[in-house]
PDB file of N, CA and C in Angstrom:
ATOM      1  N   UNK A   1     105.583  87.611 111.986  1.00  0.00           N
ATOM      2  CA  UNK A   1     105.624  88.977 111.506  1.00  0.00           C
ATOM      3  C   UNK A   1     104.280  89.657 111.741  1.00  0.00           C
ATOM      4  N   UNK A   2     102.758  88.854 111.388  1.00  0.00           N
ATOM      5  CA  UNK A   2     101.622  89.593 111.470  1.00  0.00           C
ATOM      6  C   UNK A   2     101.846  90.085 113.572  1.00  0.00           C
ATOM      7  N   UNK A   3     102.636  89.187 114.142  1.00  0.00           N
ATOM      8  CA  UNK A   3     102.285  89.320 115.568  1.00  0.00           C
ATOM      9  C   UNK A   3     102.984  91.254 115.459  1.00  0.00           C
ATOM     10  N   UNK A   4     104.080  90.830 115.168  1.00  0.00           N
ATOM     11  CA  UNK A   4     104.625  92.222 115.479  1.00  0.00           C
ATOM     12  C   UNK A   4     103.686  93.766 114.373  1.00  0.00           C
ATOM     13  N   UNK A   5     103.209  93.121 113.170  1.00  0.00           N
ATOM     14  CA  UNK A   5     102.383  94.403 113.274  1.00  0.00           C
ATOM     15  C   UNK A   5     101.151  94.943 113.790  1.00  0.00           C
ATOM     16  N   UNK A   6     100.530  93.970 114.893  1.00  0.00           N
ATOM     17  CA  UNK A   6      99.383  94.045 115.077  1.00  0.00           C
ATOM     18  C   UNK A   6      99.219  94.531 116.738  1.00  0.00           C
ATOM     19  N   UNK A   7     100.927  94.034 117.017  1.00  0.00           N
ATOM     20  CA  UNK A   7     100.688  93.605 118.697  1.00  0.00           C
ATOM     21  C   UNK A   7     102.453  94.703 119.227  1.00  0.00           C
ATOM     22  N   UNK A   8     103.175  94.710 118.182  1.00  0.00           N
ATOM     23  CA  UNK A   8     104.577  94.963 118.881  1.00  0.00           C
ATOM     24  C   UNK A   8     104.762  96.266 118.679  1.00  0.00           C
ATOM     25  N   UNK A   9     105.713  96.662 119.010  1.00  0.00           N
ATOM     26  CA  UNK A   9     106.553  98.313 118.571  1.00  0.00           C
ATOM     27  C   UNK A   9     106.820  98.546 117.253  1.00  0.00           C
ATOM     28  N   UNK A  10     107.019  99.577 117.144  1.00  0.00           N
ATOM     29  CA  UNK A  10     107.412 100.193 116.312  1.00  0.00           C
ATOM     30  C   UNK A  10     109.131  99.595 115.558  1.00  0.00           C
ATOM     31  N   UNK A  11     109.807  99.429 116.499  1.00  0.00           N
ATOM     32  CA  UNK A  11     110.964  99.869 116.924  1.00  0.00           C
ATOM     33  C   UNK A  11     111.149  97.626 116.284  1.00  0.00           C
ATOM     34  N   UNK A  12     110.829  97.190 117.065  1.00  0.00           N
ATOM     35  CA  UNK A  12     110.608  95.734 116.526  1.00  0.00           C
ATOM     36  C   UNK A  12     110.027  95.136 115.335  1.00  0.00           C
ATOM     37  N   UNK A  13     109.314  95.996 114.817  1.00  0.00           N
ATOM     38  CA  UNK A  13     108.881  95.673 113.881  1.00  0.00           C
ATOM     39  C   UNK A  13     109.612  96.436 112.633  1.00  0.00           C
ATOM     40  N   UNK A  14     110.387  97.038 112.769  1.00  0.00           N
ATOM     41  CA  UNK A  14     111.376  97.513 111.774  1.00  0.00           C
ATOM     42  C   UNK A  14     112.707  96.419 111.732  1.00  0.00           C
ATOM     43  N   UNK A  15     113.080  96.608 112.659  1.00  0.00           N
ATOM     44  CA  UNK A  15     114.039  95.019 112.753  1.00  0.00           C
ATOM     45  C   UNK A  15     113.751  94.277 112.266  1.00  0.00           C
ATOM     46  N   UNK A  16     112.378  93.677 112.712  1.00  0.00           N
ATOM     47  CA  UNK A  16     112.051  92.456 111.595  1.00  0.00           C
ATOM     48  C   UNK A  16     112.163  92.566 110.188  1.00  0.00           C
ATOM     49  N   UNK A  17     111.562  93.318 109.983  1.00  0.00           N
ATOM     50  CA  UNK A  17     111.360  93.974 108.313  1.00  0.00           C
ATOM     51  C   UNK A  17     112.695  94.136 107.601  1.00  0.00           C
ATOM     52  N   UNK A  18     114.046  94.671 108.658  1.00  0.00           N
ATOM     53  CA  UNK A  18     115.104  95.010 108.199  1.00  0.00           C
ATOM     54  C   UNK A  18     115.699  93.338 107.855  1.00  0.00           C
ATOM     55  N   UNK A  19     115.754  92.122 108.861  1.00  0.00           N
ATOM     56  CA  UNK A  19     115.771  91.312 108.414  1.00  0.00           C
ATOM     57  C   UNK A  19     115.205  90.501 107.250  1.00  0.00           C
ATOM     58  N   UNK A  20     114.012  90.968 106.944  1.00  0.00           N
ATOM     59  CA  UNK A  20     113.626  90.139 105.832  1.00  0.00           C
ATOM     60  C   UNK A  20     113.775  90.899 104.628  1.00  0.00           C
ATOM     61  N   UNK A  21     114.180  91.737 104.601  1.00  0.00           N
ATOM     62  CA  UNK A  21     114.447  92.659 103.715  1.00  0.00           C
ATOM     63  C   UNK A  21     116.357  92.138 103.256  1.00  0.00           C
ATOM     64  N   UNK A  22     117.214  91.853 104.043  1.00  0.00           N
ATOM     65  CA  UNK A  22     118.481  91.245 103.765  1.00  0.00           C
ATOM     66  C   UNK A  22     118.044  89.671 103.456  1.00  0.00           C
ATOM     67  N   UNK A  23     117.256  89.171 103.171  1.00  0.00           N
ATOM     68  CA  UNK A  23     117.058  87.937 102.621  1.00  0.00           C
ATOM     69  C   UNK A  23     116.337  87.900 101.406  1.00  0.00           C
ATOM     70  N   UNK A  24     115.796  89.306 101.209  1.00  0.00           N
ATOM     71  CA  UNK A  24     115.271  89.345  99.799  1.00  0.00           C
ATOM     72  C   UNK A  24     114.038  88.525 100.022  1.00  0.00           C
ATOM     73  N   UNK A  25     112.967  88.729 100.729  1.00  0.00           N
ATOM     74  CA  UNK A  25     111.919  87.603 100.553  1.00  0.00           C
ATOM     75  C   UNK A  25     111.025  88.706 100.227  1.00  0.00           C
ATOM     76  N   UNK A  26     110.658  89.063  98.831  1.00  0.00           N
ATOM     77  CA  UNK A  26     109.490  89.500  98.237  1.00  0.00           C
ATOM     78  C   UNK A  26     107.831  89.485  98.298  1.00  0.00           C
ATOM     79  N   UNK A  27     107.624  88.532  98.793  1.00  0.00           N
ATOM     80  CA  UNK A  27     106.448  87.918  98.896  1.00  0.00           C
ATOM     81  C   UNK A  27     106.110  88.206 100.606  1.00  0.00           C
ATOM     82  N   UNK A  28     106.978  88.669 101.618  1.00  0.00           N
ATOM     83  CA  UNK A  28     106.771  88.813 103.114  1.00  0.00           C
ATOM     84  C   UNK A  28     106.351  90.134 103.120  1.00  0.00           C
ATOM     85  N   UNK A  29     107.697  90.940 102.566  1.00  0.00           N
ATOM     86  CA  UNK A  29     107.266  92.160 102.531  1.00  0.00           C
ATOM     87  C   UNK A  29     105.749  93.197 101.911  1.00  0.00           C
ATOM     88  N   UNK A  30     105.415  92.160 100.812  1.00  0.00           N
ATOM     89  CA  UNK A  30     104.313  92.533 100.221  1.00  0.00           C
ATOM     90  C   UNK A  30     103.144  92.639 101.175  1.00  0.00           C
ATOM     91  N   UNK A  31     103.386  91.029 101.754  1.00  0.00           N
ATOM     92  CA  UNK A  31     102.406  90.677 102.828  1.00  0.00           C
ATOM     93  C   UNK A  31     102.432  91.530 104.118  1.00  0.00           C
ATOM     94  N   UNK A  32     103.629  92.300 103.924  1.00  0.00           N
ATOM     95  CA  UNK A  32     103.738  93.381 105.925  1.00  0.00           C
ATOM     96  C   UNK A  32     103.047  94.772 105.235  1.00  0.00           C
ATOM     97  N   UNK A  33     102.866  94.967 104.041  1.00  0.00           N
ATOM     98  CA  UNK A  33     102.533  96.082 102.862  1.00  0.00           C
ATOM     99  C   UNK A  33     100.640  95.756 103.385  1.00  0.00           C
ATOM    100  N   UNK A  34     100.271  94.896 102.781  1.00  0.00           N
ATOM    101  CA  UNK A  34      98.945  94.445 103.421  1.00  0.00           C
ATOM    102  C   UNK A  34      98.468  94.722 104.501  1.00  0.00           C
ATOM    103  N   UNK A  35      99.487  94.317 105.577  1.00  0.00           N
ATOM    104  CA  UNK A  35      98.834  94.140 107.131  1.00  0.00           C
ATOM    105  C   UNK A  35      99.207  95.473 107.382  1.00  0.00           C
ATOM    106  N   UNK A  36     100.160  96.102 106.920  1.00  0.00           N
ATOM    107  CA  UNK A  36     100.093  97.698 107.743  1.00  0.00           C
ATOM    108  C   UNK A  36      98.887  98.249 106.805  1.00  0.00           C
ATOM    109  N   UNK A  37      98.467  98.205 105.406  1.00  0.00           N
ATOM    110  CA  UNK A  37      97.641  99.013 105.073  1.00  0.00           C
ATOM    111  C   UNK A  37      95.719  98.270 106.032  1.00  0.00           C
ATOM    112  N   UNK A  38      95.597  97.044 106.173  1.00  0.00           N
ATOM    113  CA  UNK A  38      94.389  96.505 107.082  1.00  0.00           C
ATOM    114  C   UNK A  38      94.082  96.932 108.539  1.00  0.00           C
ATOM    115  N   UNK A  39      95.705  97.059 108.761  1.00  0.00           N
ATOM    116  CA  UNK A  39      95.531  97.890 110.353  1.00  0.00           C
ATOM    117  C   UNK A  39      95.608  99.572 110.727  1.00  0.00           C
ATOM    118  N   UNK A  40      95.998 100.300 109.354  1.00  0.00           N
ATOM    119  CA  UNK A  40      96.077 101.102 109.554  1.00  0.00           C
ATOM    120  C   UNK A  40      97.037 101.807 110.185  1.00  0.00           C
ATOM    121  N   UNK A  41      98.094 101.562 110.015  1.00  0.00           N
ATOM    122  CA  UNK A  41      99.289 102.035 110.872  1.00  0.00           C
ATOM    123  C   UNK A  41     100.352 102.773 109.508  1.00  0.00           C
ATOM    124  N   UNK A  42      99.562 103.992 109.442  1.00  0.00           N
ATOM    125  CA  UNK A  42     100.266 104.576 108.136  1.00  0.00           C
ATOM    126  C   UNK A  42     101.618 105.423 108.591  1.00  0.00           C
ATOM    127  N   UNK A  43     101.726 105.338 109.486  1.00  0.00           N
ATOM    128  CA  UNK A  43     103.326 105.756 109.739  1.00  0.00           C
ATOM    129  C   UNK A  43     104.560 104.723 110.135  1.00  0.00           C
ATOM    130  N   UNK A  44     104.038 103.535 109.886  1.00  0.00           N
ATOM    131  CA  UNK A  44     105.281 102.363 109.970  1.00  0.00           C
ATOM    132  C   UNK A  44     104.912 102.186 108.476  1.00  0.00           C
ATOM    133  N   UNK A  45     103.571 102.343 107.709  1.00  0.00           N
ATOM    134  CA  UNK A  45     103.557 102.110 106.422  1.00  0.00           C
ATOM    135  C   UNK A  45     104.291 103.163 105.596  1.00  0.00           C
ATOM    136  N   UNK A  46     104.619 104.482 105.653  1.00  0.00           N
ATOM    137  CA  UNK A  46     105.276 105.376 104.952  1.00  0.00           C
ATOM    138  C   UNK A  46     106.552 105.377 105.336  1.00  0.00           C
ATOM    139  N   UNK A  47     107.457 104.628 106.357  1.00  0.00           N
ATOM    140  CA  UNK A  47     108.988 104.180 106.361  1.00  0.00           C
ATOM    141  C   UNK A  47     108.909 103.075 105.678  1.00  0.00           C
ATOM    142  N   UNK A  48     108.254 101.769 105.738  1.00  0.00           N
ATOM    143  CA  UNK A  48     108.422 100.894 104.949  1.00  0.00           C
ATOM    144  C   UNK A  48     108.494 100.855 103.820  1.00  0.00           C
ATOM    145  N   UNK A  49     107.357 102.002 103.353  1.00  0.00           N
ATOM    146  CA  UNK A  49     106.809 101.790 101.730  1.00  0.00           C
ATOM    147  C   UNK A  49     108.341 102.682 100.939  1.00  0.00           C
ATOM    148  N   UNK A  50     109.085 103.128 101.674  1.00  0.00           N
ATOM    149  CA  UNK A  50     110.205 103.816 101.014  1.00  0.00           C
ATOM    150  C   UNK A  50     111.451 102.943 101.147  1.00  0.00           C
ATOM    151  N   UNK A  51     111.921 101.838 101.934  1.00  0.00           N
ATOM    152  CA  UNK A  51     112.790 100.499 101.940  1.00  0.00           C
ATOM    153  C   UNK A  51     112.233  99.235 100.537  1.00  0.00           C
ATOM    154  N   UNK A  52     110.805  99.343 100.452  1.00  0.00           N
ATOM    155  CA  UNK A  52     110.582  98.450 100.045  1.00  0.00           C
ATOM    156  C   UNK A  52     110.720  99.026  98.530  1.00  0.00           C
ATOM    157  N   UNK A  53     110.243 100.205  97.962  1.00  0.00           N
ATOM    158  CA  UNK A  53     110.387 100.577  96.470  1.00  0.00           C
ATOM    159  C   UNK A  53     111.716 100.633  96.181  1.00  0.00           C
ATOM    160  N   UNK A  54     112.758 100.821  96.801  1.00  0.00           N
ATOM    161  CA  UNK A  54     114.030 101.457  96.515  1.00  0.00           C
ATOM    162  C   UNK A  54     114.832  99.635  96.705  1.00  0.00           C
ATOM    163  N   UNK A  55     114.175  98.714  97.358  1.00  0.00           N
ATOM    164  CA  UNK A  55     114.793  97.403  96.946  1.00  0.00           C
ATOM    165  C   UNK A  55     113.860  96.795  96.027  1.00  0.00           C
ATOM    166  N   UNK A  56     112.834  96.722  95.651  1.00  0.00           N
ATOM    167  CA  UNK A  56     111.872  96.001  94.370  1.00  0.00           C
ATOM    168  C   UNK A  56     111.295  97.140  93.432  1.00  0.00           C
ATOM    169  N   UNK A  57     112.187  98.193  93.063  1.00  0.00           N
ATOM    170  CA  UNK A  57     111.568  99.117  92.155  1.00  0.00           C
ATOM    171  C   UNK A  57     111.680  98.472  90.943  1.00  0.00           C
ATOM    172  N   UNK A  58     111.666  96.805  90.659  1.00  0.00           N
ATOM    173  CA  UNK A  58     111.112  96.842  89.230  1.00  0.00           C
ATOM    174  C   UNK A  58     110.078  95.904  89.260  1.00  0.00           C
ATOM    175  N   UNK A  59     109.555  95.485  90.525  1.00  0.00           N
ATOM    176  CA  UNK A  59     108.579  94.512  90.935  1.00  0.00           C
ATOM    177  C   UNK A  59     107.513  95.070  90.635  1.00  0.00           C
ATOM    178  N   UNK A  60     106.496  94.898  89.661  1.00  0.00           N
ATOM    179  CA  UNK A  60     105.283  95.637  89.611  1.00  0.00           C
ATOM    180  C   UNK A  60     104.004  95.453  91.104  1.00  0.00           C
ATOM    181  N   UNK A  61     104.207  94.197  91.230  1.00  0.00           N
ATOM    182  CA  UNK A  61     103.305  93.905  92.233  1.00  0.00           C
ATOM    183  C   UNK A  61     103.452  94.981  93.557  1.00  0.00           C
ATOM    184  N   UNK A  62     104.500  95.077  94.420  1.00  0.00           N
ATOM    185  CA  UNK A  62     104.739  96.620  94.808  1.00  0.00           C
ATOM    186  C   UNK A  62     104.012  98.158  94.238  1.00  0.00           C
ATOM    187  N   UNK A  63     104.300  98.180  93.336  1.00  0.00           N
ATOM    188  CA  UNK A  63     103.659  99.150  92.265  1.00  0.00           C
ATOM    189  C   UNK A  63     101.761  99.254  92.704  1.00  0.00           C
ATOM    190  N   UNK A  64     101.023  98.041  92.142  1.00  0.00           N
ATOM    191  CA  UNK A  64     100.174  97.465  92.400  1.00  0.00           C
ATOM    192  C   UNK A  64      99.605  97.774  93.614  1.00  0.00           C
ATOM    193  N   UNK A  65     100.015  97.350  94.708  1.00  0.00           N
ATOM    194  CA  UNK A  65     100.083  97.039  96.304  1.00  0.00           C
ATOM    195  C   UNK A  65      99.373  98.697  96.563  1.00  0.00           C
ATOM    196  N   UNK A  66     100.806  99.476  96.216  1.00  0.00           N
ATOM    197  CA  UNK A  66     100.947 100.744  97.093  1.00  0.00           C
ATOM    198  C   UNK A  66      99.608 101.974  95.865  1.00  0.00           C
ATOM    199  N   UNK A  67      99.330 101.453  95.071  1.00  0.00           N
ATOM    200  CA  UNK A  67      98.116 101.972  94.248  1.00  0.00           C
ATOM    201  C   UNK A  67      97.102 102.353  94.488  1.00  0.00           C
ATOM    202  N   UNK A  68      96.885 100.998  94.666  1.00  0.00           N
ATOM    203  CA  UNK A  68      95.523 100.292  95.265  1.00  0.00           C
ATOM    204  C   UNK A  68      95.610 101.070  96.827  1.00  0.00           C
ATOM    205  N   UNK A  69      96.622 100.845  97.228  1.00  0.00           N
ATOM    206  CA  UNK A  69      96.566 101.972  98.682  1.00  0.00           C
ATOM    207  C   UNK A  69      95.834 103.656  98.398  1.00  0.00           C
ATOM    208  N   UNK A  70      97.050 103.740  97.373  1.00  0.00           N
ATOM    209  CA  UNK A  70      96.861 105.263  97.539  1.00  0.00           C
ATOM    210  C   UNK A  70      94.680 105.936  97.295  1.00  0.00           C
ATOM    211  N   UNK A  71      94.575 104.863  96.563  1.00  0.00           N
ATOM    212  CA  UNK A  71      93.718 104.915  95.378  1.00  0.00           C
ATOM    213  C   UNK A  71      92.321 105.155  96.381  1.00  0.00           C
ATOM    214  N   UNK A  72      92.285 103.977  97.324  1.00  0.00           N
ATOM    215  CA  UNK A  72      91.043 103.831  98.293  1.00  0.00           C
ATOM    216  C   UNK A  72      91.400 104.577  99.785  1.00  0.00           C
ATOM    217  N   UNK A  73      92.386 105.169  99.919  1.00  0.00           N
ATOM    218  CA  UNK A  73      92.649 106.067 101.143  1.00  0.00           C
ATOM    219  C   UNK A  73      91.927 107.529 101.026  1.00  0.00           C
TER     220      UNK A  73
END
């Protein structure tokens, strides 16, 4: 997953995401939340960050994540 946000499309790296997102893995997505906010790619980060609240809107750590974003941007 870090390959595709660092190195792939746009377009691939939503796929991926869409897959791990139908498996419910909480802890990946957080981690693609990270690597788009380290690389700076705030327009795959503002489609994501709206898939990911609307499936873990009671996950605080999400909450947390996208804060701390807003907070130091």
């Amino acid at each position: 997953m870090i390959m595709e946000v660092q190195f792939g499309s746009r377009e691939k790296l939503l796929e991926t995401f869409e897959e791990a997102l139908k498996h419910n893995k909480k802890q990946l997505c957080l981690q693609v939340l990270k690597w788009l906010i380290d690389n700076e790619k705030t327009e795959e980060l503002e489609i994501i960050k709206e898939r990911i609240l609307k499936k873990f809107k009671t996950r605080k750590e999400v909450y947390l994540t996208l804060f701390d974003y807003c907070m130091t941007r």
